[in-house]
Protein backbone atom coordinates (compact mmCIF):
# COMPACT_ATOMS: atom_id res chain seq x y z
CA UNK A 1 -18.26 -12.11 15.47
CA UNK A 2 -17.55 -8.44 15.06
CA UNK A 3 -15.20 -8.60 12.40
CA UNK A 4 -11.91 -5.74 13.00
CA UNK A 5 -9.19 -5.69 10.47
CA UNK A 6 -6.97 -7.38 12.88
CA UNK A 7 -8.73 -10.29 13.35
CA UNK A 8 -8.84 -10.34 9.34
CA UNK A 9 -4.97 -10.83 9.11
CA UNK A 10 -5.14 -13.74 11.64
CA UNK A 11 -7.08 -15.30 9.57
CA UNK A 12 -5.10 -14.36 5.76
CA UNK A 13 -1.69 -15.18 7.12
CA UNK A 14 -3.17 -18.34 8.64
CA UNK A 15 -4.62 -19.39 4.91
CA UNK A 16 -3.26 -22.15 2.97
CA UNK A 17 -1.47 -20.06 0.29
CA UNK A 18 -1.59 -23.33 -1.83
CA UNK A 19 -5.78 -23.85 -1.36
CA UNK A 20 -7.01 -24.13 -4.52
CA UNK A 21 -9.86 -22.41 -4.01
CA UNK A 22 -8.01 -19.44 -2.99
CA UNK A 23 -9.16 -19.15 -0.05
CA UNK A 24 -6.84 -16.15 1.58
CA UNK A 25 -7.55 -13.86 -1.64
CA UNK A 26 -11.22 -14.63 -1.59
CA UNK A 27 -11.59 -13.53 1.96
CA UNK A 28 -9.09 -10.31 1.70
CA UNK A 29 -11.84 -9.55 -1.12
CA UNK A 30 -14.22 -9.83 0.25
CA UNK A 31 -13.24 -8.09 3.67
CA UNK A 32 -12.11 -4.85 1.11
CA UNK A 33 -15.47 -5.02 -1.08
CA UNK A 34 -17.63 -5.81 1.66
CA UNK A 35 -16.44 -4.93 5.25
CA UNK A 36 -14.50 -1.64 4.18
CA UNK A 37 -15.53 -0.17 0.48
CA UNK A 38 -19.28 -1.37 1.08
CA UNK A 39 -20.12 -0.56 -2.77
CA UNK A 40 -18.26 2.69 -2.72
CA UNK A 41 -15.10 3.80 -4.60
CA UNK A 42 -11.75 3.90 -3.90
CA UNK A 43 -10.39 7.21 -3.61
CA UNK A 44 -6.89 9.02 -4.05
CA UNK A 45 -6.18 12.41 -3.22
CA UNK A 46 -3.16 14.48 -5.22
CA UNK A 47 -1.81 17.64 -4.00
CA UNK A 48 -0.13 20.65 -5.75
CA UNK A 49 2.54 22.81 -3.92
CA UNK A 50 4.84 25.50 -5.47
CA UNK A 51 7.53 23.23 -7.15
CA UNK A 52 5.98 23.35 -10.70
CA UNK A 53 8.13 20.15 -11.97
CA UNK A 54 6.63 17.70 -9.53
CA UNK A 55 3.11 18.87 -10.44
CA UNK A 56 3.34 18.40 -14.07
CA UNK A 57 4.83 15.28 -13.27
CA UNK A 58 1.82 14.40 -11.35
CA UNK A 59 -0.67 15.28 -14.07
CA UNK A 60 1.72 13.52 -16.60
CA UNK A 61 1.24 10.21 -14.47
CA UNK A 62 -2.73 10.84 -13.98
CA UNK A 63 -3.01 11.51 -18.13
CA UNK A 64 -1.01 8.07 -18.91
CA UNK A 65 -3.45 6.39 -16.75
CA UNK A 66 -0.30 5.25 -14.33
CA UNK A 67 -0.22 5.21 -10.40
CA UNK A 68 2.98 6.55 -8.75
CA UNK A 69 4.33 3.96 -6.33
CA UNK A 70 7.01 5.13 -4.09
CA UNK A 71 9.76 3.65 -1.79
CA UNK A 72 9.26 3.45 1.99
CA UNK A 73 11.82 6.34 2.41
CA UNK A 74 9.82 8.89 0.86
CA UNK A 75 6.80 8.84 3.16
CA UNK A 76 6.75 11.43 5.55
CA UNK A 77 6.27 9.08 8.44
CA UNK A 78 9.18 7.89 9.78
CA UNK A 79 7.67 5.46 11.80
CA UNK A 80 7.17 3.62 8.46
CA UNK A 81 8.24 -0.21 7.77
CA UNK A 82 9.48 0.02 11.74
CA UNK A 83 10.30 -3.62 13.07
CA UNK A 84 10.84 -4.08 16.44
CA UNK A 85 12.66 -7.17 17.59
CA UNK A 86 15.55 -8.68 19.51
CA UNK A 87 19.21 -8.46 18.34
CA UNK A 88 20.04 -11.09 20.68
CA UNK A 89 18.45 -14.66 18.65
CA UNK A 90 20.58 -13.44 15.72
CA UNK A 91 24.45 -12.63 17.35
CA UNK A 92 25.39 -15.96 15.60
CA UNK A 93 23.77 -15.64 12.23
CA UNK A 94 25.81 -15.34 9.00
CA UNK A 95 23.38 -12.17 8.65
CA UNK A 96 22.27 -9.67 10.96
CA UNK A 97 18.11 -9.21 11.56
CA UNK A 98 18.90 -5.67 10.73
CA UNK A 99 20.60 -5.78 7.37
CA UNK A 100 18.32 -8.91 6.90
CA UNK A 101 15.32 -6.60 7.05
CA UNK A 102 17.37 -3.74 5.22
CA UNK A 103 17.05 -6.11 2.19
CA UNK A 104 13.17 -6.55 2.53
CA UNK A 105 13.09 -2.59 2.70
CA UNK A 106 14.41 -2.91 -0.82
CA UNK A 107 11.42 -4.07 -2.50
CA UNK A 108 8.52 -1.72 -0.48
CA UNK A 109 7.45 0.15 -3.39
CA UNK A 110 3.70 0.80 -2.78
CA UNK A 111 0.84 3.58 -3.33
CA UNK A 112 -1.98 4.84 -0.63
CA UNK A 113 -5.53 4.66 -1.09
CA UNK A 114 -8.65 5.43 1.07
CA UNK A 115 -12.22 4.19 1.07
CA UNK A 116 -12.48 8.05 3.53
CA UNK A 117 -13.83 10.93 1.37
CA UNK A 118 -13.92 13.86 3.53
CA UNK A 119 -12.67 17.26 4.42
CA UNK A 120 -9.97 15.90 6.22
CA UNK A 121 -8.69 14.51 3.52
CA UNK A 122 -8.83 16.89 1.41
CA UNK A 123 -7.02 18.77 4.26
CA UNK A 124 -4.23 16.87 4.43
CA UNK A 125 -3.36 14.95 1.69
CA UNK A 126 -4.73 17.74 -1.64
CA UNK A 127 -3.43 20.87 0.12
CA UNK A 128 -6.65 22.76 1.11
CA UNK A 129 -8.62 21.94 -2.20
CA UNK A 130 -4.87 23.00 -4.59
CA UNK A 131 -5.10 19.14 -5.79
CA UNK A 132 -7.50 16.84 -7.20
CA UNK A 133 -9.32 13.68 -6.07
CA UNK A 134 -9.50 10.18 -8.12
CA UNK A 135 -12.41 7.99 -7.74
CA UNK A 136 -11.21 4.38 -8.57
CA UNK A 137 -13.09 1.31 -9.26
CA UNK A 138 -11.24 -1.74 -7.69
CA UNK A 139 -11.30 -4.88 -10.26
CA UNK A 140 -8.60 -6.98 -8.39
CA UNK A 141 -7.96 -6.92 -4.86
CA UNK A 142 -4.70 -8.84 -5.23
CA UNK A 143 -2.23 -6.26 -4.59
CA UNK A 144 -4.49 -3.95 -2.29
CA UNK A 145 -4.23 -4.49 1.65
CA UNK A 146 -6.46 -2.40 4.37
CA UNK A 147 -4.11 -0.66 6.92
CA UNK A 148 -4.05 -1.79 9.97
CA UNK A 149 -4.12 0.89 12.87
CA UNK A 150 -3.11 -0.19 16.27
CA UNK A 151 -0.46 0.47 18.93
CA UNK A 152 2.73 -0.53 16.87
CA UNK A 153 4.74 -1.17 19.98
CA UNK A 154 2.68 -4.43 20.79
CA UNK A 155 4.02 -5.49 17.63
CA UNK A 156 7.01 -7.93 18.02
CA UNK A 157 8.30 -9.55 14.79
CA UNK A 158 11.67 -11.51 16.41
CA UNK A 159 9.96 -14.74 15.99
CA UNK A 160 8.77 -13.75 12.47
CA UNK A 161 12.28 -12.97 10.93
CA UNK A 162 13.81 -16.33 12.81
CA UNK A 163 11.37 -18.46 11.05
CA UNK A 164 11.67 -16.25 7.72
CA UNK A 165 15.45 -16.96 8.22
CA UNK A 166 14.78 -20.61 8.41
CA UNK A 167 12.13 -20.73 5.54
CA UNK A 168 14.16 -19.42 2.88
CA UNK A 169 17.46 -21.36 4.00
CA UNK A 170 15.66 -24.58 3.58
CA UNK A 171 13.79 -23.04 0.25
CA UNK A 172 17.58 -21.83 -0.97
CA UNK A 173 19.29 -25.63 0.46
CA UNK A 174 16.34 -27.99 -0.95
CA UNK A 175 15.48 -25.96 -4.37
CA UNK A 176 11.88 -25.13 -5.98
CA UNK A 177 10.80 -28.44 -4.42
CA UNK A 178 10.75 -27.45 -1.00
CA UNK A 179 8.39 -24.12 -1.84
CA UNK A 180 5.44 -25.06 0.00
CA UNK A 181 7.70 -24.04 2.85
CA UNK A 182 6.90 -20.13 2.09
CA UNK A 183 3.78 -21.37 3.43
CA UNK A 184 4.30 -20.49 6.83
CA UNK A 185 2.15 -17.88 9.11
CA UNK A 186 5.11 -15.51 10.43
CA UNK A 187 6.82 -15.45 6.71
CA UNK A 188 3.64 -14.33 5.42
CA UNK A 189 2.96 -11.79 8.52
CA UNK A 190 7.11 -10.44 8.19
CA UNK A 191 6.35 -9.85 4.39
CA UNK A 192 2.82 -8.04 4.90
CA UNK A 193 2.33 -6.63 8.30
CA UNK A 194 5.65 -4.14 8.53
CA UNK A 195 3.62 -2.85 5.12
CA UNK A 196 0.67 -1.90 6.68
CA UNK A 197 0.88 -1.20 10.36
CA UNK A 198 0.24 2.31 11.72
CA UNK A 199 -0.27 3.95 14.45
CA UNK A 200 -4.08 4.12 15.55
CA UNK A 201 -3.57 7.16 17.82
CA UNK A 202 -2.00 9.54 15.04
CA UNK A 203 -3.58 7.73 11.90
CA UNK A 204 -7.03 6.12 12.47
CA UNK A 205 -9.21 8.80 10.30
CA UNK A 206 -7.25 7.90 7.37
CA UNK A 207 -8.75 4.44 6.45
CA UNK A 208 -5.99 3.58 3.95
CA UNK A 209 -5.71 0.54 1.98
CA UNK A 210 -2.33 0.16 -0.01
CA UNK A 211 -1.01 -1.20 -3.05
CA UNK A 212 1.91 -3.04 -2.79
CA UNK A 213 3.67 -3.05 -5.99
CA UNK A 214 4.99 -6.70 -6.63
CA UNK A 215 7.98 -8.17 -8.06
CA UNK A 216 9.11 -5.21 -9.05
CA UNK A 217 13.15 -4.49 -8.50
CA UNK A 218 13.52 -1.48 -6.30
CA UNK A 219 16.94 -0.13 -6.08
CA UNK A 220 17.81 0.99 -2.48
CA UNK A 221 18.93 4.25 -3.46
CA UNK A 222 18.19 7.54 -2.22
CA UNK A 223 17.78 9.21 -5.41
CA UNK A 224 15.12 6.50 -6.68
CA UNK A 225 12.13 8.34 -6.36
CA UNK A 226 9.93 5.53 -6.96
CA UNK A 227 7.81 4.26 -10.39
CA UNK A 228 4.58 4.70 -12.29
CA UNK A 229 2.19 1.44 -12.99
CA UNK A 230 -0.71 1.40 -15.11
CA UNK A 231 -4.01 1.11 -13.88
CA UNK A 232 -4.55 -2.15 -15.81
CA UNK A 233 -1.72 -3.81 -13.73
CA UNK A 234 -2.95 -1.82 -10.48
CA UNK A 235 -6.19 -3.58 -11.31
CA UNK A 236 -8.03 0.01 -10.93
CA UNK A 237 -10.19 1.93 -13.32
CA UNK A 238 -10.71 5.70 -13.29
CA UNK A 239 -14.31 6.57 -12.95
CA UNK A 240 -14.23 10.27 -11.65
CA UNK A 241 -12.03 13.14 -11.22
CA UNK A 242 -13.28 15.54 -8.03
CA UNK A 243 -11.70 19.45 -8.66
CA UNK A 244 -12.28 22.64 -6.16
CA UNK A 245 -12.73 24.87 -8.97
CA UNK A 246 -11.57 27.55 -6.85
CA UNK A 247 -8.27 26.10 -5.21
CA UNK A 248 -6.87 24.11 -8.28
CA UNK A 249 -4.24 26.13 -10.20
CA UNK A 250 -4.00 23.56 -12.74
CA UNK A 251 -8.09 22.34 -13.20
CA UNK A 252 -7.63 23.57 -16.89
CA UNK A 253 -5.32 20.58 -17.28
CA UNK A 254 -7.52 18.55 -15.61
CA UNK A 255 -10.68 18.71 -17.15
CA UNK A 256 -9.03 18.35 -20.19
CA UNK A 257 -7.69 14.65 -19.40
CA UNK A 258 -11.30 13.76 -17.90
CA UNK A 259 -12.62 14.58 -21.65
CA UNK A 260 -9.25 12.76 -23.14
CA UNK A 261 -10.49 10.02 -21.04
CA UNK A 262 -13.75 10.20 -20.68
CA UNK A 263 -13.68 10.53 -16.88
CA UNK A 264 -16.53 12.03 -14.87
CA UNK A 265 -16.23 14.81 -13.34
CA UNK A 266 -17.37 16.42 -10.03
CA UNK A 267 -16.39 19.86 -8.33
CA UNK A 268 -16.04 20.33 -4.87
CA UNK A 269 -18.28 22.47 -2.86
């Protein structure tokens, strides 16, 4: 079988989540180590721009060892977290699919990643070389999920939040007792999926994989700019810091923290 990312999430949101041998983390492991990494590193690109604050904030965050994690709202796509469904189903619930789903925004607090180290990248996401590039070794996959780039508007989740809205109404009705009922294939795809779809056409070079911060309270508040977590939690380890010696106005800085912390260190040619 030629394995895609899509038919991966078939599978994971079809796992037992109660297997004891783990079985949908040992494949989503494996698919990241194996299918997509291939014995490389992770990598995370950082760009500078004119507004001095935010880029001392950046190198503040990079020095305590910390990833930034932002809310959905700050991403420049706006096509982000879209979830198309059906208003109809829901005309008689106590609360709408929309608000509903306005509450799951709450808690998307996550970070990008790629397994892509290229010019394009470098491009795009560190300002023409006026940035910096992390290489990160992965030691848990837990949090981390590949993106999944397809046509978004094949993607229907109107049966997804109906059986979400039933799972945790019998979960809130029965108690703690009646948890095995979170294991259920469209309450794991609502919770996941929305996370990590993207458009194919617009974002296929990009071969992101993101960390989705967990239970972590995220205000839904415009001027919550989102929250650093160590790399310990993350499950990441810095191995190499990547500088265009001639773009980066702040590579001074930079090679300083890679001796703080005894990073490698690579320029770009």
């Amino acid at each position: 079988m030629n394995w895609t990312i899509k038919n991966f999430y078939e599978q994971y949101f079809s796992a037992d989540l109660f297997d004891v041998s783990n079985f949908s983390q040992r494949l989503k492991d494996a698919v990241i180590r194996h299918m997509l990494l291939e014995g490389k590193y992770l990598y995370k690109f950082y760009a500078f721009d004119d507004c001095i604050k935010l880029n001392k904030q950046k190198i503040e965050t990079f020095r305590n060892e910390r990833i930034w994690c932002s809310p959905y709202y700050k991403f420049s796509d706006e096509s982000e977290f879209e979830v198309k469904f059906c208003e109809e189903p829901f005309k008689k619930e106590t609360i709408s699919a929309t608000e509903f789903l306005k509450n799951i925004r709450q808690t998307a607090n996550l970070a990008s990643f790629t397994y892509e180290y290229s010019d394009y990248m470098w491009e795009i996401y560190a300002n023409k070389g006026n940035g910096f590039c992390v290489e990160y070794e992965i030691l848990d996959t837990d949090s981390f999920y590949p993106v999944l780039y397809d046509k978004k508007d094949d993607y229907d989740f109107t049966v997804d939040i109906i059986e979400t809205l039933r799972v945790l109404q019998s979960v809130s009705s029965i108690g703690a007792g009646n948890i095995k009922s979170l294991n259920n294939y469209h309450y794991k795809r609502l919770a996941i999926l929305p996370l990590v779809l993207k458009d194919k056409e617009s974002y296929k070079d990009e071969k992101e994989i993101r960390f989705l911060a967990q239970n972590e309270s995220v205000p839904l508040d415009k001027r919550f700019l989102g929250q650093g977590i160590s790399l310990q939690k993350c499950g990441l380890k810095a191995r190499t810091i990547v500088v265009d010696f001639e773009q980066c106005v702040y590579r001074e800085d930079l090679f300083q923290i890679a001796k703080e912390n005894q990073y490698g260190v690579r320029l770009r040619h």
